[in-house]
C-alpha atoms as a PDB file:
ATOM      1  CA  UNK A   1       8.166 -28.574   5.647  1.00  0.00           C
ATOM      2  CA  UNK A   2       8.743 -25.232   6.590  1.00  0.00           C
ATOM      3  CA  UNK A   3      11.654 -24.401   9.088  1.00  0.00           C
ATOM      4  CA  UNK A   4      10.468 -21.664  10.759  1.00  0.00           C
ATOM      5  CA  UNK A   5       8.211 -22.097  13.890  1.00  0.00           C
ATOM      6  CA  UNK A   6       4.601 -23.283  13.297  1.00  0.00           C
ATOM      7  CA  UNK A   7       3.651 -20.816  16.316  1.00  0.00           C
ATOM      8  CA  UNK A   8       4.975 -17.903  15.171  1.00  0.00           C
ATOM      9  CA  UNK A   9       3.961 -18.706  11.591  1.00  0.00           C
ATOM     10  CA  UNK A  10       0.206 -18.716  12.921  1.00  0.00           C
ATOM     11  CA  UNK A  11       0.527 -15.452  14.438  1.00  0.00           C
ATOM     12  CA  UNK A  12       1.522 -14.098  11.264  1.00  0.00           C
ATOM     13  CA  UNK A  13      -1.343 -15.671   9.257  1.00  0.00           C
ATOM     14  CA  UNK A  14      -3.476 -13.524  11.930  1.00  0.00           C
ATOM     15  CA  UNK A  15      -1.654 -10.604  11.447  1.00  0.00           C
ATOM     16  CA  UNK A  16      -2.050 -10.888   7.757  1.00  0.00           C
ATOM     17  CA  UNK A  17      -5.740 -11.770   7.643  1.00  0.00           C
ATOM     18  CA  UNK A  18      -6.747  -8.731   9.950  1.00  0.00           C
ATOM     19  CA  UNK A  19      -4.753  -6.301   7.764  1.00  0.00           C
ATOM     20  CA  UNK A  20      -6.647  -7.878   4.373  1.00  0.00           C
ATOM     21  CA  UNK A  21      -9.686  -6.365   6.866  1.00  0.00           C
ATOM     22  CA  UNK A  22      -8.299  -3.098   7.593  1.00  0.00           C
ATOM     23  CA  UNK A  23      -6.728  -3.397  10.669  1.00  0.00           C
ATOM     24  CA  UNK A  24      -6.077  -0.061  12.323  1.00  0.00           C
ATOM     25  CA  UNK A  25      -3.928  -1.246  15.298  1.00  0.00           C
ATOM     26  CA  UNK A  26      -1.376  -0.355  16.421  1.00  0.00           C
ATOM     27  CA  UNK A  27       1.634  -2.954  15.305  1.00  0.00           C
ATOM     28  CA  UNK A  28       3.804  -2.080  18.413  1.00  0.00           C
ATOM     29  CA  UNK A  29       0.982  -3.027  20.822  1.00  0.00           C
ATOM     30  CA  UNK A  30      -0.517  -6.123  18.968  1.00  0.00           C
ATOM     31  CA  UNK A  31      -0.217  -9.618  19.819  1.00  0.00           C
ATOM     32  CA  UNK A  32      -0.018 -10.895  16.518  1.00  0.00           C
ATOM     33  CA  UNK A  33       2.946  -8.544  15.536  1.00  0.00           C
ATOM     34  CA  UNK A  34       5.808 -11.065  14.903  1.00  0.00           C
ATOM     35  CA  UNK A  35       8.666  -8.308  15.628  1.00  0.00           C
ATOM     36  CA  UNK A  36       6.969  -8.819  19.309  1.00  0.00           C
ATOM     37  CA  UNK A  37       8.533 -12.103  19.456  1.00  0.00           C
ATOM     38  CA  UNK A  38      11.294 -12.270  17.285  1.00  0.00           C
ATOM     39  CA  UNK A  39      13.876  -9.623  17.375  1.00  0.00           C
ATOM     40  CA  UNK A  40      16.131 -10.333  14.792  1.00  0.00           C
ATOM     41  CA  UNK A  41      14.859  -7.766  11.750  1.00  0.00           C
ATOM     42  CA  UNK A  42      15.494 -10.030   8.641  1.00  0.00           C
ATOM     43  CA  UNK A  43      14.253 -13.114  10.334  1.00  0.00           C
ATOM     44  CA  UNK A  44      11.270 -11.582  11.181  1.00  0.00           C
ATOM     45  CA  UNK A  45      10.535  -9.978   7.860  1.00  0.00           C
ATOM     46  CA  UNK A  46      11.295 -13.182   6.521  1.00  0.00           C
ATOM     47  CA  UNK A  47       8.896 -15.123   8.047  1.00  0.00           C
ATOM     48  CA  UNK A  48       6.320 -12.353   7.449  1.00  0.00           C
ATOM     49  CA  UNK A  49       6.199 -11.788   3.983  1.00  0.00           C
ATOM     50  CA  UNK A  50       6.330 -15.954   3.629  1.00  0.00           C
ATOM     51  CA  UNK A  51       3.018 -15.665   5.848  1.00  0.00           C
ATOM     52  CA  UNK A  52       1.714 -12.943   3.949  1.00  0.00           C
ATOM     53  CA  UNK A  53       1.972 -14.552   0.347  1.00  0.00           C
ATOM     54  CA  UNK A  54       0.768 -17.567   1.772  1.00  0.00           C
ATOM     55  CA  UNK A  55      -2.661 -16.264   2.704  1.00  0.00           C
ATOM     56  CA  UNK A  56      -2.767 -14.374  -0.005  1.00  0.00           C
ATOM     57  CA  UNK A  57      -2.318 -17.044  -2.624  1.00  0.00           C
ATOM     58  CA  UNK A  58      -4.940 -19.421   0.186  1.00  0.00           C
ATOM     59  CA  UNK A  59      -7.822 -16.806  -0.331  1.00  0.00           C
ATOM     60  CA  UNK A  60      -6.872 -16.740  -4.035  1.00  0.00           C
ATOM     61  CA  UNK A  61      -7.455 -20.339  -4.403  1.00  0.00           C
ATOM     62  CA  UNK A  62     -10.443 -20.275  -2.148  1.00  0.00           C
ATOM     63  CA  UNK A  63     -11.977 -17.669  -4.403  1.00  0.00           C
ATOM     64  CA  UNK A  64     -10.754 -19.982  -7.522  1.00  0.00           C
ATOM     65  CA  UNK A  65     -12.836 -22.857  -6.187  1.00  0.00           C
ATOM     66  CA  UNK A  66     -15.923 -20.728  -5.066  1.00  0.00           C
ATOM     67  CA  UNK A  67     -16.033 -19.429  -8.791  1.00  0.00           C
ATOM     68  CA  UNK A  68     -15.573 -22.962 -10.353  1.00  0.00           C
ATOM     69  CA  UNK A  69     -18.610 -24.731  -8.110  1.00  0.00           C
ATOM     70  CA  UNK A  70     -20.828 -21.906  -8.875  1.00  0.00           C
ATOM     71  CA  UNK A  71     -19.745 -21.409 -12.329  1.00  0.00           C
ATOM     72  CA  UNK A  72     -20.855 -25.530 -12.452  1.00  0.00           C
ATOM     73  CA  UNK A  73     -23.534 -25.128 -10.511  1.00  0.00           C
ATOM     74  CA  UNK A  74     -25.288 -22.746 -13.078  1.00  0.00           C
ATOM     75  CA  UNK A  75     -24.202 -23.618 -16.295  1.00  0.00           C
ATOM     76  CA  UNK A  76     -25.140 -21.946 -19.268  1.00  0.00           C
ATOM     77  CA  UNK A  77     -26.829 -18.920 -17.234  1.00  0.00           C
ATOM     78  CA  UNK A  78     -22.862 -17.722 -15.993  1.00  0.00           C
ATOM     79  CA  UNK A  79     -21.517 -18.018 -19.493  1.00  0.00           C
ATOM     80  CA  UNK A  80     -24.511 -15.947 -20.559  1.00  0.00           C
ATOM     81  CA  UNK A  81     -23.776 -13.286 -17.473  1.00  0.00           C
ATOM     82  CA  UNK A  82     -19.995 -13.257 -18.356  1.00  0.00           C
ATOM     83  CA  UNK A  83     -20.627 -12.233 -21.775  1.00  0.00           C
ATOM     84  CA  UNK A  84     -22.937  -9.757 -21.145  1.00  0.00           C
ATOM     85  CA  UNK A  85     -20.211  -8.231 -18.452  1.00  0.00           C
ATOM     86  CA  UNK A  86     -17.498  -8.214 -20.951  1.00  0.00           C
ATOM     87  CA  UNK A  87     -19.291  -6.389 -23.354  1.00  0.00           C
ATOM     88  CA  UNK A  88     -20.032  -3.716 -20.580  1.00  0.00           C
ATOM     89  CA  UNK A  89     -16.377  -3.726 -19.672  1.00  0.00           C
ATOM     90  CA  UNK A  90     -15.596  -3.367 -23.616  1.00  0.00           C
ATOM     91  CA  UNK A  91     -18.092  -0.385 -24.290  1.00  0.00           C
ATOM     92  CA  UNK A  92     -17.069   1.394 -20.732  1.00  0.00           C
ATOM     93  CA  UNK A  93     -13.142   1.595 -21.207  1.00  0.00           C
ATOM     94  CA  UNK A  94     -13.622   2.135 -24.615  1.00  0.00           C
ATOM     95  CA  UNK A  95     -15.503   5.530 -23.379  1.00  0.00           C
ATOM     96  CA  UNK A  96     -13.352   6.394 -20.486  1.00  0.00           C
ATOM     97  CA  UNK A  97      -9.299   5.029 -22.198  1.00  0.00           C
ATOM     98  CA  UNK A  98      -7.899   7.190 -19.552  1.00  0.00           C
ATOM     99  CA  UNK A  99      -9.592   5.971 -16.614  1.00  0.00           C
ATOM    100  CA  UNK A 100      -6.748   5.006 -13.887  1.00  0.00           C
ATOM    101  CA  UNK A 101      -6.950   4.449 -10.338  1.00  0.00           C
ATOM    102  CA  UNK A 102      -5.742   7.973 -10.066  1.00  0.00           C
ATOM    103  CA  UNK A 103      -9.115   9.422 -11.155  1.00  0.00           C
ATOM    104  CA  UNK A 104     -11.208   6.601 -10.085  1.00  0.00           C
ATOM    105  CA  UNK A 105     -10.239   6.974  -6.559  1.00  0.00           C
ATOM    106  CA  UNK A 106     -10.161  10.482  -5.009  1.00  0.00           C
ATOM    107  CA  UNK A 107      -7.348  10.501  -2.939  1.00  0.00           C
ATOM    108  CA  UNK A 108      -4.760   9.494  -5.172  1.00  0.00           C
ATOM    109  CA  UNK A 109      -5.982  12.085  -8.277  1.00  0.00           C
ATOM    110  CA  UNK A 110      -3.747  13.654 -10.173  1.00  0.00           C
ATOM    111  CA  UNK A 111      -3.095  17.724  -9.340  1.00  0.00           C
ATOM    112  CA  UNK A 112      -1.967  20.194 -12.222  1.00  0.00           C
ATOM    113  CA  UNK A 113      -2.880  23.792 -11.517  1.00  0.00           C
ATOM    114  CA  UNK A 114      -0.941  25.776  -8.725  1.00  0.00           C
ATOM    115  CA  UNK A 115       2.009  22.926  -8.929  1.00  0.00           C
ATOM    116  CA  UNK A 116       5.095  23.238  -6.320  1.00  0.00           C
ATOM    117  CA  UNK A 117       8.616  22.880  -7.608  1.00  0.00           C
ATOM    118  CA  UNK A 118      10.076  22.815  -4.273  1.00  0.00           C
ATOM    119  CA  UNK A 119      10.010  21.649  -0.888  1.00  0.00           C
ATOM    120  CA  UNK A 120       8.870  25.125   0.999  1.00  0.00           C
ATOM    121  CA  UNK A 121      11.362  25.337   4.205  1.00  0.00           C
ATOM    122  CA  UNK A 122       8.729  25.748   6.623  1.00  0.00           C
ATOM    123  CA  UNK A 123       9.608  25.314  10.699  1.00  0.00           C
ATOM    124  CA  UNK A 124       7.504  22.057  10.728  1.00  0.00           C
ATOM    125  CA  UNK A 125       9.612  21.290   7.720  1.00  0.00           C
ATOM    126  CA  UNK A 126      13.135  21.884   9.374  1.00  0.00           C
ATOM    127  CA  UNK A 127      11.895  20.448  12.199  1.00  0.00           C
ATOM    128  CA  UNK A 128      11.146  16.731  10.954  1.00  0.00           C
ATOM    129  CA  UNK A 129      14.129  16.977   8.614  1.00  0.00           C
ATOM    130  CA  UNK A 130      16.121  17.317  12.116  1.00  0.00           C
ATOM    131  CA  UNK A 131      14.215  14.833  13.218  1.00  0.00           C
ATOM    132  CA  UNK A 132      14.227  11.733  10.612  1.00  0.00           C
ATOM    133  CA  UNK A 133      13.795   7.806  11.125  1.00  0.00           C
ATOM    134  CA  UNK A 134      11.127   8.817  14.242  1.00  0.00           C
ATOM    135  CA  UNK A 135       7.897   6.557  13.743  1.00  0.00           C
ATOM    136  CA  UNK A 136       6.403   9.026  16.037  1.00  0.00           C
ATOM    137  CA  UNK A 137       6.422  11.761  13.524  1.00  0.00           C
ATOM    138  CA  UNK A 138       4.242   9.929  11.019  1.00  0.00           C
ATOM    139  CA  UNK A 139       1.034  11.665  12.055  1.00  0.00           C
ATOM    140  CA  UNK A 140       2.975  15.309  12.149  1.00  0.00           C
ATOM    141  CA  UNK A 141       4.379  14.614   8.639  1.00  0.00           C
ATOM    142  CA  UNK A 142       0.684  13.834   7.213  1.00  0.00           C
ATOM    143  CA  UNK A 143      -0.526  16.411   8.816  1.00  0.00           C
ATOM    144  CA  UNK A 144       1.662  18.649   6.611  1.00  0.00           C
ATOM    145  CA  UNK A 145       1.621  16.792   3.597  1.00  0.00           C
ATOM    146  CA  UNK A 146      -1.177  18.627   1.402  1.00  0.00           C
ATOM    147  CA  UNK A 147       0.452  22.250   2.271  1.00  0.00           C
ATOM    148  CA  UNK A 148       4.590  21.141   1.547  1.00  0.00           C
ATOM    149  CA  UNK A 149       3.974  18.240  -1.439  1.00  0.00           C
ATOM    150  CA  UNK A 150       5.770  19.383  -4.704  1.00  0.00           C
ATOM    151  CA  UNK A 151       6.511  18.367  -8.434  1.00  0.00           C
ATOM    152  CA  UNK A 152       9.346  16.073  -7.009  1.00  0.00           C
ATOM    153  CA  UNK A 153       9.731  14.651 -10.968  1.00  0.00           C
ATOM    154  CA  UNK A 154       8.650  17.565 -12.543  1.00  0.00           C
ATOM    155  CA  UNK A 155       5.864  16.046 -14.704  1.00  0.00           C
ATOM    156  CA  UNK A 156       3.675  18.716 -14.373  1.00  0.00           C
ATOM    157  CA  UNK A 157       1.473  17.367 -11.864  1.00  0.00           C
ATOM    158  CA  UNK A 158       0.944  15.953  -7.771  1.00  0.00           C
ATOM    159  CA  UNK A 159       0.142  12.488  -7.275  1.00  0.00           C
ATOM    160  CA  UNK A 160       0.975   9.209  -5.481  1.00  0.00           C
ATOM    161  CA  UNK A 161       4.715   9.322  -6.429  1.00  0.00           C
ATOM    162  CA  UNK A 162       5.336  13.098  -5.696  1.00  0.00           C
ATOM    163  CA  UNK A 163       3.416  12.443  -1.942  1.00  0.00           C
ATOM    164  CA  UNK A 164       5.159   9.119  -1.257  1.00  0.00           C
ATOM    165  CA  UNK A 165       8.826  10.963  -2.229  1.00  0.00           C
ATOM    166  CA  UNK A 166       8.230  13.910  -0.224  1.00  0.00           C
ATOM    167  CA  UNK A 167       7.046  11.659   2.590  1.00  0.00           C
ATOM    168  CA  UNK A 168      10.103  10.250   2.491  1.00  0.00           C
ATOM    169  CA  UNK A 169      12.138  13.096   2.199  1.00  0.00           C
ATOM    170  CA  UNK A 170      10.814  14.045   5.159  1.00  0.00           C
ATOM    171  CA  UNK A 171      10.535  10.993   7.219  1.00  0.00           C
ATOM    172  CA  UNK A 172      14.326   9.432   6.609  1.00  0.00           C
ATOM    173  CA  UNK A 173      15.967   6.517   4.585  1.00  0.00           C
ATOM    174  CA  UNK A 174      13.936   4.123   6.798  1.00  0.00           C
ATOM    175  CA  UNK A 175      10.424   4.946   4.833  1.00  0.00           C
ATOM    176  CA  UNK A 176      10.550   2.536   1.291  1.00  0.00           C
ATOM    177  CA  UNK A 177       8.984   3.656  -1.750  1.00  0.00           C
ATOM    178  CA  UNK A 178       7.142   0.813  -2.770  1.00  0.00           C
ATOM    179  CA  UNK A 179       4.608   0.744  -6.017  1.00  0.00           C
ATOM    180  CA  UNK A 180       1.586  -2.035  -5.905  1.00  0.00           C
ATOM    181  CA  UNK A 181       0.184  -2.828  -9.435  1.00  0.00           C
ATOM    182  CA  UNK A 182      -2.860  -5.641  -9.459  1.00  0.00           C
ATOM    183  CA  UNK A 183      -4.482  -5.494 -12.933  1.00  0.00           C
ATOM    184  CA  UNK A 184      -7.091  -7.901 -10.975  1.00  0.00           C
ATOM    185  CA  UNK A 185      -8.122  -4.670  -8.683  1.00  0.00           C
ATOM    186  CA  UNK A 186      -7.192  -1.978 -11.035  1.00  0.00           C
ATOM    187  CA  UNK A 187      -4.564  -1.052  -8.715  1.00  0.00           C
ATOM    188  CA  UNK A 188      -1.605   0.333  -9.659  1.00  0.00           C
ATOM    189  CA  UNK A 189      -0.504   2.830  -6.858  1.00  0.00           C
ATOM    190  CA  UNK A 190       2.677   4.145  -4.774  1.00  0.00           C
ATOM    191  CA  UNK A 191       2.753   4.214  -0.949  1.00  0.00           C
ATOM    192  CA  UNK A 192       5.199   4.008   2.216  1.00  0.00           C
ATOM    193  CA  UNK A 193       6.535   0.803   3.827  1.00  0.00           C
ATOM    194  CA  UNK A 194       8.349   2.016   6.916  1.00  0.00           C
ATOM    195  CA  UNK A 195      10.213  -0.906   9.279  1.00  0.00           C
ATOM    196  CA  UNK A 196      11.793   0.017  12.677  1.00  0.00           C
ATOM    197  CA  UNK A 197      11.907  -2.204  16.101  1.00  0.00           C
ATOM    198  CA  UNK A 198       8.125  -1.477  16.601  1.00  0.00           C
ATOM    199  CA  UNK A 199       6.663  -3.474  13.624  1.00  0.00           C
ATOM    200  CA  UNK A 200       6.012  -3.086   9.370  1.00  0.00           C
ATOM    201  CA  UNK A 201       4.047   0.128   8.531  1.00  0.00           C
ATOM    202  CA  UNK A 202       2.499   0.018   4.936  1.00  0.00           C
ATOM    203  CA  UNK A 203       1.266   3.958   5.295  1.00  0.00           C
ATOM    204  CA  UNK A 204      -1.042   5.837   2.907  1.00  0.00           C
ATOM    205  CA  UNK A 205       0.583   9.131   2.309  1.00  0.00           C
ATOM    206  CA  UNK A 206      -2.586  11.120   1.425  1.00  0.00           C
ATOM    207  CA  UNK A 207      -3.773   9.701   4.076  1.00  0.00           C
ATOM    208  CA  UNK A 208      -4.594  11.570   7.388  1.00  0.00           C
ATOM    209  CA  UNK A 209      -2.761  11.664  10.621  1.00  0.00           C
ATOM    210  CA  UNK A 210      -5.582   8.919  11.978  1.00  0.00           C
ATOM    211  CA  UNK A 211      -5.948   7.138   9.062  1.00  0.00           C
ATOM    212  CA  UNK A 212      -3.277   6.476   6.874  1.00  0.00           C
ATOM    213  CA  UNK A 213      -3.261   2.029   6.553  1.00  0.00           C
ATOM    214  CA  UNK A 214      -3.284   0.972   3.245  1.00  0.00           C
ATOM    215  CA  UNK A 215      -5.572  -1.678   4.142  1.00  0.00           C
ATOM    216  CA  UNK A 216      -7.999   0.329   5.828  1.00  0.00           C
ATOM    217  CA  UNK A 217      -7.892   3.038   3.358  1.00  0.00           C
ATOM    218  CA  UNK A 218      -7.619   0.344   0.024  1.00  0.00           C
ATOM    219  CA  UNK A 219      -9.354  -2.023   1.581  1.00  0.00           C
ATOM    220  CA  UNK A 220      -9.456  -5.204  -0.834  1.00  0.00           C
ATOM    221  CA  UNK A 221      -7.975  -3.298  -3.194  1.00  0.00           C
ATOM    222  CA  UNK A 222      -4.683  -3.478  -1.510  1.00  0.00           C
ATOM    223  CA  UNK A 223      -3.362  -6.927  -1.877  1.00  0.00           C
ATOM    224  CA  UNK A 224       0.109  -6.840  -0.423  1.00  0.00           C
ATOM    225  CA  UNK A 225       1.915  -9.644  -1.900  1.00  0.00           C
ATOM    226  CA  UNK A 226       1.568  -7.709  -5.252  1.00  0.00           C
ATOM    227  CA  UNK A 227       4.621  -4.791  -3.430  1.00  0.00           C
ATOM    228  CA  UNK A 228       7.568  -4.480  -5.348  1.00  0.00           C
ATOM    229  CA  UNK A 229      10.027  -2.191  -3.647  1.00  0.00           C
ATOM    230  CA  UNK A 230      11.513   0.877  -6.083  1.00  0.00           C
ATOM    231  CA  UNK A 231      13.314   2.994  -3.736  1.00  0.00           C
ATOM    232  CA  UNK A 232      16.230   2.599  -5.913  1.00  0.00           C
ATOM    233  CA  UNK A 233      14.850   3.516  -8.990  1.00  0.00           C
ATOM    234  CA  UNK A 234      13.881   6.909  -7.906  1.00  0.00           C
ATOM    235  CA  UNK A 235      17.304   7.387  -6.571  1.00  0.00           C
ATOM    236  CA  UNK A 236      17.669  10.486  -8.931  1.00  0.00           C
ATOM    237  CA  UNK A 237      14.812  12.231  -7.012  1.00  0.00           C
ATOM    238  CA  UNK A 238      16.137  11.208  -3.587  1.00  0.00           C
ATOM    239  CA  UNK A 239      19.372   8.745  -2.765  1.00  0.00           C
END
């Protein structure tokens, strides 16, 4: 029996089912946006990532039982198809070891030629660093993003953690580093989760300043019960 209200815990369900979809709303101005209704933070985020892992784990087992009745339903012929796939899968990473969602996905490849060190001090710069914690400057920061990212670990090389560290840099404390890693999707990538009064932001920080949802950008791909929150372990980058 769960103790939160059934209401509210169908609203979330909604929410969570459009942004499996892609949803591109706007959280603030939703009706299924739970911090609409409830305004305590951690009750809200509570009930949300309960809702959340719940559908997740109900489309899992839907998809479970879709693959067992048709995996019945044809017998030999699937077990025959399955092989025949594996071996494929075999033989393909076999020629491509090194293929990660950072080259199989453009967005999130890896740079290493004309690699920043530093975060140039530009007047957009000072201005959103004046600025921080303001969900309003998400576009403006995005907007920015491919001409200011840098080497923030010094690897040798831009990617997902150097874009989602300088996002933050920018943006304020309030903007989460948070890594998703789902062998299932071949996803293994780190993003943005930004709360505030308005709603949960999961935001895409290659993205651009009118599309930049992990959902609509990842699309299936992007299952969020598979977050794990690592702001603190890249606390020698940024505290």
């Amino acid at each position: 029996m769960r103790n939160h209200d059934d209401k509210l815990y169908t609203i979330v369900m909604e929410c969570a089912r459009l942004n499996d979809q892609g949803c591109a709303c706007q959280c603030h101005a939703c009706q299924f946006n739970i911090f609409n209704y409830v305004k305590d933070v951690r009750e809200g985020s509570l009930l949300k990532a309960t809702a959340y892992t719940d559908y997740h784990k109900s489309k899992e087992l839907k998809r479970q039982i879709r693959t067992t009745d048709f995996a019945m339903d044809m017998g030999p012929l699937i077990v025959l198809a399955l092989i025949v796939a594996g071996i494929m899968w075999c033989c393909s990473s076999v020629s491509n070891p090194k293929q990660t969602p950072d080259s199989i996905y453009q967005l999130n490849r890896s740079v290493t030629s004309g690699v920043r060190t530093s975060l140039p001090m530009t007047d957009e710069v000072r201005r959103f660093l004046r600025d921080q914690n303001n969900i309003k400057n998400v576009p403006g920061i995005l907007a920015i993003m491919p001409h200011v990212v840098y080497d923030t670990n010094r690897d040798g090389q831009i990617n997902c953690i150097d874009y989602s560290c300088v996002f933050r840099e920018l943006y304020g404390r309030n903007a989460y580093l948070i890594i998703n890693r789902n062998q299932r999707t071949n996803m293994h990538h780190m993003f943005i989760r930004i709360w505030d009064e308005s709603g949960e932001y999961h935001i895409e920080p290659q993205g651009t300043p009118n599309r930049y949802s992990m959902g609509l950008i990842w699309g299936q791909r992007y299952n969020p019960s598979y977050n794990r929150n690592v702001t603190s372990e890249y606390g020698q980058i940024f505290p």
